[in-house]
N, C-alpha and C. Protein backbone atom coordinates (compact mmCIF):
# COMPACT_ATOMS: atom_id res chain seq x y z
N UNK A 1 53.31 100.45 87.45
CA UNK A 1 53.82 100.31 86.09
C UNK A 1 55.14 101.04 85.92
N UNK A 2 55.41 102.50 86.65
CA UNK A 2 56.66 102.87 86.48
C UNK A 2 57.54 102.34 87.20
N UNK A 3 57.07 101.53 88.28
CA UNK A 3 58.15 100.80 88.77
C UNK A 3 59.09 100.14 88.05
N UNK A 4 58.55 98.89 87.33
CA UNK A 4 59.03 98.27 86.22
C UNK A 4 60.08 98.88 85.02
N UNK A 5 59.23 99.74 84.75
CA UNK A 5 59.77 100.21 83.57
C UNK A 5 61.16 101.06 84.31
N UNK A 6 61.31 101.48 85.64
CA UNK A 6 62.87 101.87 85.91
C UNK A 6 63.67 100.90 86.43
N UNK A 7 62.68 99.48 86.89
CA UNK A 7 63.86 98.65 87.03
C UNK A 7 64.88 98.12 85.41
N UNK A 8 63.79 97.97 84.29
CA UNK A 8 63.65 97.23 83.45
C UNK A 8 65.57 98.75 82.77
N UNK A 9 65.25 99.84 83.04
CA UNK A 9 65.78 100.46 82.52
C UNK A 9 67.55 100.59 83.72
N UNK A 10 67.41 100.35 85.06
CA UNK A 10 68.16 100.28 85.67
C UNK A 10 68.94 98.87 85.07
N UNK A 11 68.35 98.24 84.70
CA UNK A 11 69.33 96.75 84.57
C UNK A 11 69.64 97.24 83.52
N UNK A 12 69.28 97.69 82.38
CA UNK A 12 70.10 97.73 81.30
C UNK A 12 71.44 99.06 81.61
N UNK A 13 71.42 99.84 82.40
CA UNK A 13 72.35 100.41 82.97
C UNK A 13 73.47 99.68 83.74
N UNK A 14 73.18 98.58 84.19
CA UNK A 14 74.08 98.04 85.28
C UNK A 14 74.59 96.55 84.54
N UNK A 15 74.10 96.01 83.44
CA UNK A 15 74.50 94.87 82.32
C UNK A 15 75.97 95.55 81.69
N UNK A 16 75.61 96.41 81.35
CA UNK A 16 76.79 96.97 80.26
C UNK A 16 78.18 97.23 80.99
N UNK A 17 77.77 97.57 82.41
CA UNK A 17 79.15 97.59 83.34
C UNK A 17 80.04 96.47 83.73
N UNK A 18 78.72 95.42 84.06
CA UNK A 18 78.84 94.33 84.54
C UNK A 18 79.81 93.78 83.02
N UNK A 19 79.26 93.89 81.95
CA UNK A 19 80.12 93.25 80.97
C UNK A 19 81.39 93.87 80.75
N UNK A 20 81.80 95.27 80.77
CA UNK A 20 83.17 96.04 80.83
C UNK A 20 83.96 95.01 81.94
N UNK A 21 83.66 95.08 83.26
CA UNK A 21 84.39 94.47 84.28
C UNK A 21 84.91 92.87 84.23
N UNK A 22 83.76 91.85 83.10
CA UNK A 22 84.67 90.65 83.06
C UNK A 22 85.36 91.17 81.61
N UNK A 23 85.32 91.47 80.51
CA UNK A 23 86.20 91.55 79.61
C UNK A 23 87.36 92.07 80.08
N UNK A 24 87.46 93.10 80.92
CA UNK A 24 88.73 93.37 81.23
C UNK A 24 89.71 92.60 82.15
N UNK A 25 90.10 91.56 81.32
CA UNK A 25 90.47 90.69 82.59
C UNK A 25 91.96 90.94 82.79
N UNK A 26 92.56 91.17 83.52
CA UNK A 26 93.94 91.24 83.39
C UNK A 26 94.74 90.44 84.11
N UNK A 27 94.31 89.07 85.03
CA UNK A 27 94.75 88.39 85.19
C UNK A 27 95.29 86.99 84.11
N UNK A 28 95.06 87.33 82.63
CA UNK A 28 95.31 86.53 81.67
C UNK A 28 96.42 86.87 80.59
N UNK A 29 96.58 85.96 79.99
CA UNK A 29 97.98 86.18 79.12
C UNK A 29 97.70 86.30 77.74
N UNK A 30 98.51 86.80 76.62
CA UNK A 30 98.46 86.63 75.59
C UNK A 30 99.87 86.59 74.85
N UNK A 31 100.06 86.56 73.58
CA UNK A 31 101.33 86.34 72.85
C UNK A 31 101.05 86.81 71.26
N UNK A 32 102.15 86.95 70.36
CA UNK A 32 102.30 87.06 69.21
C UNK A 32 103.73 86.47 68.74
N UNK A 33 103.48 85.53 67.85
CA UNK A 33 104.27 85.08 67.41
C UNK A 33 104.52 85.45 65.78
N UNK A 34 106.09 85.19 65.13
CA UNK A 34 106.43 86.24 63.77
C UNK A 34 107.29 85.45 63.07
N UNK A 35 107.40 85.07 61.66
CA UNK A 35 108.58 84.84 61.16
C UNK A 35 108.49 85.39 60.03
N UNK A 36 109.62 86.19 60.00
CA UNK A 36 109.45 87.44 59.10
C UNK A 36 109.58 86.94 57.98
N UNK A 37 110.37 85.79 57.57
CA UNK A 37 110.52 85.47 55.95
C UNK A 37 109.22 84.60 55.21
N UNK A 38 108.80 84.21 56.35
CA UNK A 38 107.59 83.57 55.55
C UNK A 38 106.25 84.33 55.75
N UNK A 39 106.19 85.45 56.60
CA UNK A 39 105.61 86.40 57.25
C UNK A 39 103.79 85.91 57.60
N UNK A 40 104.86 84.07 58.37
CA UNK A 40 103.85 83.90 58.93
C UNK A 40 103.28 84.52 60.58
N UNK A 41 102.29 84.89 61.05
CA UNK A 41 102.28 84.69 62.66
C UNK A 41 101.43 83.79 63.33
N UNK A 42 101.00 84.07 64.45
CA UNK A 42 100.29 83.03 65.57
C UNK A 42 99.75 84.25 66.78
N UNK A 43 98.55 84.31 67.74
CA UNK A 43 98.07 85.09 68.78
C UNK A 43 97.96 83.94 69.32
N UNK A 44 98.01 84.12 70.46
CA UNK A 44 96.88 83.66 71.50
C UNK A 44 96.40 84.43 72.83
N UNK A 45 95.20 84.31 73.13
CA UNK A 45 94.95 85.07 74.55
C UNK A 45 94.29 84.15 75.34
N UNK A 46 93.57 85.20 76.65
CA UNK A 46 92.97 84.63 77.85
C UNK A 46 93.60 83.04 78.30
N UNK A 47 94.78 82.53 78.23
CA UNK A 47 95.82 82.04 78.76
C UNK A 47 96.20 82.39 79.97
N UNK A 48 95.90 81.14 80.97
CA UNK A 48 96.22 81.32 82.34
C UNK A 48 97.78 81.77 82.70
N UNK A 49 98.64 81.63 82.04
CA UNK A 49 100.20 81.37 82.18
C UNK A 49 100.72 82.11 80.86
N UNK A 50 101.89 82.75 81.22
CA UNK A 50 102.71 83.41 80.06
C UNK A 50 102.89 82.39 79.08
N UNK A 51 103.69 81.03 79.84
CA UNK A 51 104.17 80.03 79.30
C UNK A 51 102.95 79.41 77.76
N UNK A 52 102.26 79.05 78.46
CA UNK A 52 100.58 78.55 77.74
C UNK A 52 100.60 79.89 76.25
N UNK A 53 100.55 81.06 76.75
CA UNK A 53 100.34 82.39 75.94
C UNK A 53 101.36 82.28 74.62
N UNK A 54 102.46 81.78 75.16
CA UNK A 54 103.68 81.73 73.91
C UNK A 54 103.47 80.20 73.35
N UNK A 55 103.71 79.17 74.02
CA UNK A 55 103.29 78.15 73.51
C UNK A 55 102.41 77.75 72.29
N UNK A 56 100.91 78.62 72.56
CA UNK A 56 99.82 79.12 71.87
C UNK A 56 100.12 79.90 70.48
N UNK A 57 100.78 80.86 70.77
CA UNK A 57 100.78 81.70 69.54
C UNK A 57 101.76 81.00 68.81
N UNK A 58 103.04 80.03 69.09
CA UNK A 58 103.94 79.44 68.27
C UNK A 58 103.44 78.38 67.59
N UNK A 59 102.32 77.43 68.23
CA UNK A 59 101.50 76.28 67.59
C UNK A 59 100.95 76.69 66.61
N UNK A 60 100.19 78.52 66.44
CA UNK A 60 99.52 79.08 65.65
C UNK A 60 100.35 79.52 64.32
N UNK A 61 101.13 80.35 65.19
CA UNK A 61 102.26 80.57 63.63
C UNK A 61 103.17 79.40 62.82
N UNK A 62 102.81 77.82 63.37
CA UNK A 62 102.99 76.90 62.73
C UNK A 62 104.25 76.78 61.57
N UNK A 63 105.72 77.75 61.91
CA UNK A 63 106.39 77.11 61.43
C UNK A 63 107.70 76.96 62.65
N UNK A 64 108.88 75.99 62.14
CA UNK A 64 109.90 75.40 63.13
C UNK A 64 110.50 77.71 63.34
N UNK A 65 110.51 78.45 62.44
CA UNK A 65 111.32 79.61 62.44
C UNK A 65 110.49 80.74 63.13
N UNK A 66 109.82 80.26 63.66
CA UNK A 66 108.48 81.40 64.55
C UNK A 66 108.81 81.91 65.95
N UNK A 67 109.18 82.74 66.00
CA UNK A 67 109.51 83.16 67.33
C UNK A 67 108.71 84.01 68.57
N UNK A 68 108.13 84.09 69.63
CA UNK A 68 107.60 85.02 70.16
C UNK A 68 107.98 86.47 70.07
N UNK A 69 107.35 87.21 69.77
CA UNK A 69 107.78 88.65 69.15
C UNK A 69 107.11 89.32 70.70
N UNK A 70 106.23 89.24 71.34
CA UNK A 70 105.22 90.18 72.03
C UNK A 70 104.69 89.27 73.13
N UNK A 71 104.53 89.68 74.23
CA UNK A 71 103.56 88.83 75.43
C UNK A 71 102.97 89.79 76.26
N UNK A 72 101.90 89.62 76.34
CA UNK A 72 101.10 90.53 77.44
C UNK A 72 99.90 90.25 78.34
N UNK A 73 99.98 90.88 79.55
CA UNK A 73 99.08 90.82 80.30
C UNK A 73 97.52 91.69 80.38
N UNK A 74 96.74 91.61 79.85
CA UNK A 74 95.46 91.75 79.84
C UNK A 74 95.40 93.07 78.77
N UNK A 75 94.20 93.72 78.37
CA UNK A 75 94.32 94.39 77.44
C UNK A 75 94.33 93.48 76.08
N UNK A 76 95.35 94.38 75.29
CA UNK A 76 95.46 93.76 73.45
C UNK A 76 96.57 94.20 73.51
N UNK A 77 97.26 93.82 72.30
CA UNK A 77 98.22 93.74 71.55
C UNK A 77 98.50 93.32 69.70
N UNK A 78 98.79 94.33 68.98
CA UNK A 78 99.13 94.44 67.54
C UNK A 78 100.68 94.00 67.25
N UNK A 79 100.58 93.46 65.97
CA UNK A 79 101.48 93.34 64.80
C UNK A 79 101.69 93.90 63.97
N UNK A 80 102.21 94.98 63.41
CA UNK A 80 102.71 96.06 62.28
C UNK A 80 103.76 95.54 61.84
N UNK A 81 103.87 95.30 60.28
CA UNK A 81 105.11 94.95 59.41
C UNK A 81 104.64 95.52 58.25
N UNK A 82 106.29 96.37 57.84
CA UNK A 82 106.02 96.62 56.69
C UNK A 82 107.53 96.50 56.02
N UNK A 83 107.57 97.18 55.10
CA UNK A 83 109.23 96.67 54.15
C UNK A 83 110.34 96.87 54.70
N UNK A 84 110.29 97.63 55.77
CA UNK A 84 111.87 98.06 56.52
C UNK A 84 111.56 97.46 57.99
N UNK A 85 110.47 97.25 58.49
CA UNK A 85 110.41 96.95 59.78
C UNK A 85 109.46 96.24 60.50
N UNK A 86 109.17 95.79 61.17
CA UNK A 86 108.25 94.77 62.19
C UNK A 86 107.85 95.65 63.87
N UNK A 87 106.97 95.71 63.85
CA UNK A 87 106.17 96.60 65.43
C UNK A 87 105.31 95.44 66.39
N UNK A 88 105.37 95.27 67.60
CA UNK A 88 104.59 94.69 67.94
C UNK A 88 104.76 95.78 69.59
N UNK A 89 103.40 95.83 69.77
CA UNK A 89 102.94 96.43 71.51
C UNK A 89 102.29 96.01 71.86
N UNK A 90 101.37 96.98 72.99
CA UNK A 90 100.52 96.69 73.70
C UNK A 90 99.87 97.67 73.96
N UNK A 91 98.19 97.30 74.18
CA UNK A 91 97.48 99.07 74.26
C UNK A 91 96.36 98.55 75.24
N UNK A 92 95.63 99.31 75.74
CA UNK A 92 94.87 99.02 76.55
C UNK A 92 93.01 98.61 76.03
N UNK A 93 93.48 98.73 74.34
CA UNK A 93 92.08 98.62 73.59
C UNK A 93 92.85 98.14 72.30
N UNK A 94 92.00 97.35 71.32
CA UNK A 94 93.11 96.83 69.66
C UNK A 94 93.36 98.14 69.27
N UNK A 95 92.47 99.47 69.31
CA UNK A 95 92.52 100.33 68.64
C UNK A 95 94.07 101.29 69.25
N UNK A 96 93.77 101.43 70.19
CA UNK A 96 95.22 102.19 70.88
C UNK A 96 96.34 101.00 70.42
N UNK A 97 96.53 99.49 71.03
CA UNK A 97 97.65 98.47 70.22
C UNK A 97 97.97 98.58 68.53
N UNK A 98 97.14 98.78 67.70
CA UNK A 98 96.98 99.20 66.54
C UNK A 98 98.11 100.49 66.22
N UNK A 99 97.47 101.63 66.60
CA UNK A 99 97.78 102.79 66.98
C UNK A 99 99.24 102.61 67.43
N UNK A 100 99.76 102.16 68.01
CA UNK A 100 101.35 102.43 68.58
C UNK A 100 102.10 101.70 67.68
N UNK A 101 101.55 100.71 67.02
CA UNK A 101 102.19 99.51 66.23
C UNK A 101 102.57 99.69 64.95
N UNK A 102 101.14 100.93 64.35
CA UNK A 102 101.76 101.31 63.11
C UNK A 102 102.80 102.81 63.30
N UNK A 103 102.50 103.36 64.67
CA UNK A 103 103.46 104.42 64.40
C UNK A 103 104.95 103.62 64.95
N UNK A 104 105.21 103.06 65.73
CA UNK A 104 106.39 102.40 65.79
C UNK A 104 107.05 101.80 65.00
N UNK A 105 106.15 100.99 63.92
CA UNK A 105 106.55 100.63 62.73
C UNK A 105 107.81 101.39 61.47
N UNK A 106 106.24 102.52 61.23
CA UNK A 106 106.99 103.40 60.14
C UNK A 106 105.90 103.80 59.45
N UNK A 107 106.41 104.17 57.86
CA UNK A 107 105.61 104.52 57.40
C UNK A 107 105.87 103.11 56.47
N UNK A 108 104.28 102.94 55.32
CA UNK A 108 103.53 101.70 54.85
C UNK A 108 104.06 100.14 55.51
N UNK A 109 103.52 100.42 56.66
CA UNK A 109 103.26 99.31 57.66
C UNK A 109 101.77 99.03 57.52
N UNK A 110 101.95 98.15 57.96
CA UNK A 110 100.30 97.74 58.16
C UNK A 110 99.45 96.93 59.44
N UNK A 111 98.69 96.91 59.91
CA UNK A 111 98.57 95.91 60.82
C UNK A 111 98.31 94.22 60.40
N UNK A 112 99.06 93.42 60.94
CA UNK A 112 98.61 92.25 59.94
C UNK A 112 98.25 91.23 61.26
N UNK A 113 98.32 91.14 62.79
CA UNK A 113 97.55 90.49 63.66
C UNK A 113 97.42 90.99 65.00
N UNK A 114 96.42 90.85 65.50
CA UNK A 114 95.96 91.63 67.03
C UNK A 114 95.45 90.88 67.80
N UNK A 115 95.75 91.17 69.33
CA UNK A 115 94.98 89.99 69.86
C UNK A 115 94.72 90.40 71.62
N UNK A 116 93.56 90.43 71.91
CA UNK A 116 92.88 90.83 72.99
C UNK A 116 92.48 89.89 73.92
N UNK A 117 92.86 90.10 75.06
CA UNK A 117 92.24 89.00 76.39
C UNK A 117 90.81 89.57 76.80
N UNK A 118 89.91 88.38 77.18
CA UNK A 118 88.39 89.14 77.46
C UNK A 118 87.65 89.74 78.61
């Protein structure tokens, strides 16, 4: 019976890793796209190709004045805009991309899109 119960407890030890290792994929792409006057944007991730990644986020931000602001390889990446300025990075979690985006920004920035490969 204790057998079980340490396999039963070993797998749930070795699931949660197993899931860290495919989310972190960093063979994939992502993008952010921006147009500041209509302050529309567009993401896209897990995109085989940079190309695909920008493509993606410009179809998303859906107007002719949308430009790629940001592209990155695995991880996340934020959007910070606020009245004097526009931030976009890259972090190795939304929360760290977040994090650099509003301090690069300024002050009353905000985050307004983020976008993570899985």
């Amino acid at each position: 019976m204790r057998r079980g119960c340490l396999l039963v407890l070993l797998g749930l030890v070795v699931l949660p890793a197993e899931a860290v290792k495919q989310s972190a994929n960093t063979g994939r792409y992502g993008a952010i796209a921006y147009e500041q006057e209509s302050r529309s944007w567009g993401v896209s991730y897990d995109k085989k190709q940079a190309r695909d990644a920008s493509l993606e986020a410009l179809k998303q931000c859906g107007r002719k004045q949308c430009v790629v602001v940001h592209k990155f390889r695995g991880g996340c990446a934020a959007l910070a805009e606020g009245p004097k300025a526009t931030a976009a990075i890259s972090g190795a979690t939304r929360d760290e991309a977040e994090t650099k985006a509003l301090k690069r920004c300024g002050a009353d920035c905000a985050v307004i899109a983020w976008a993570c490969t899985r």
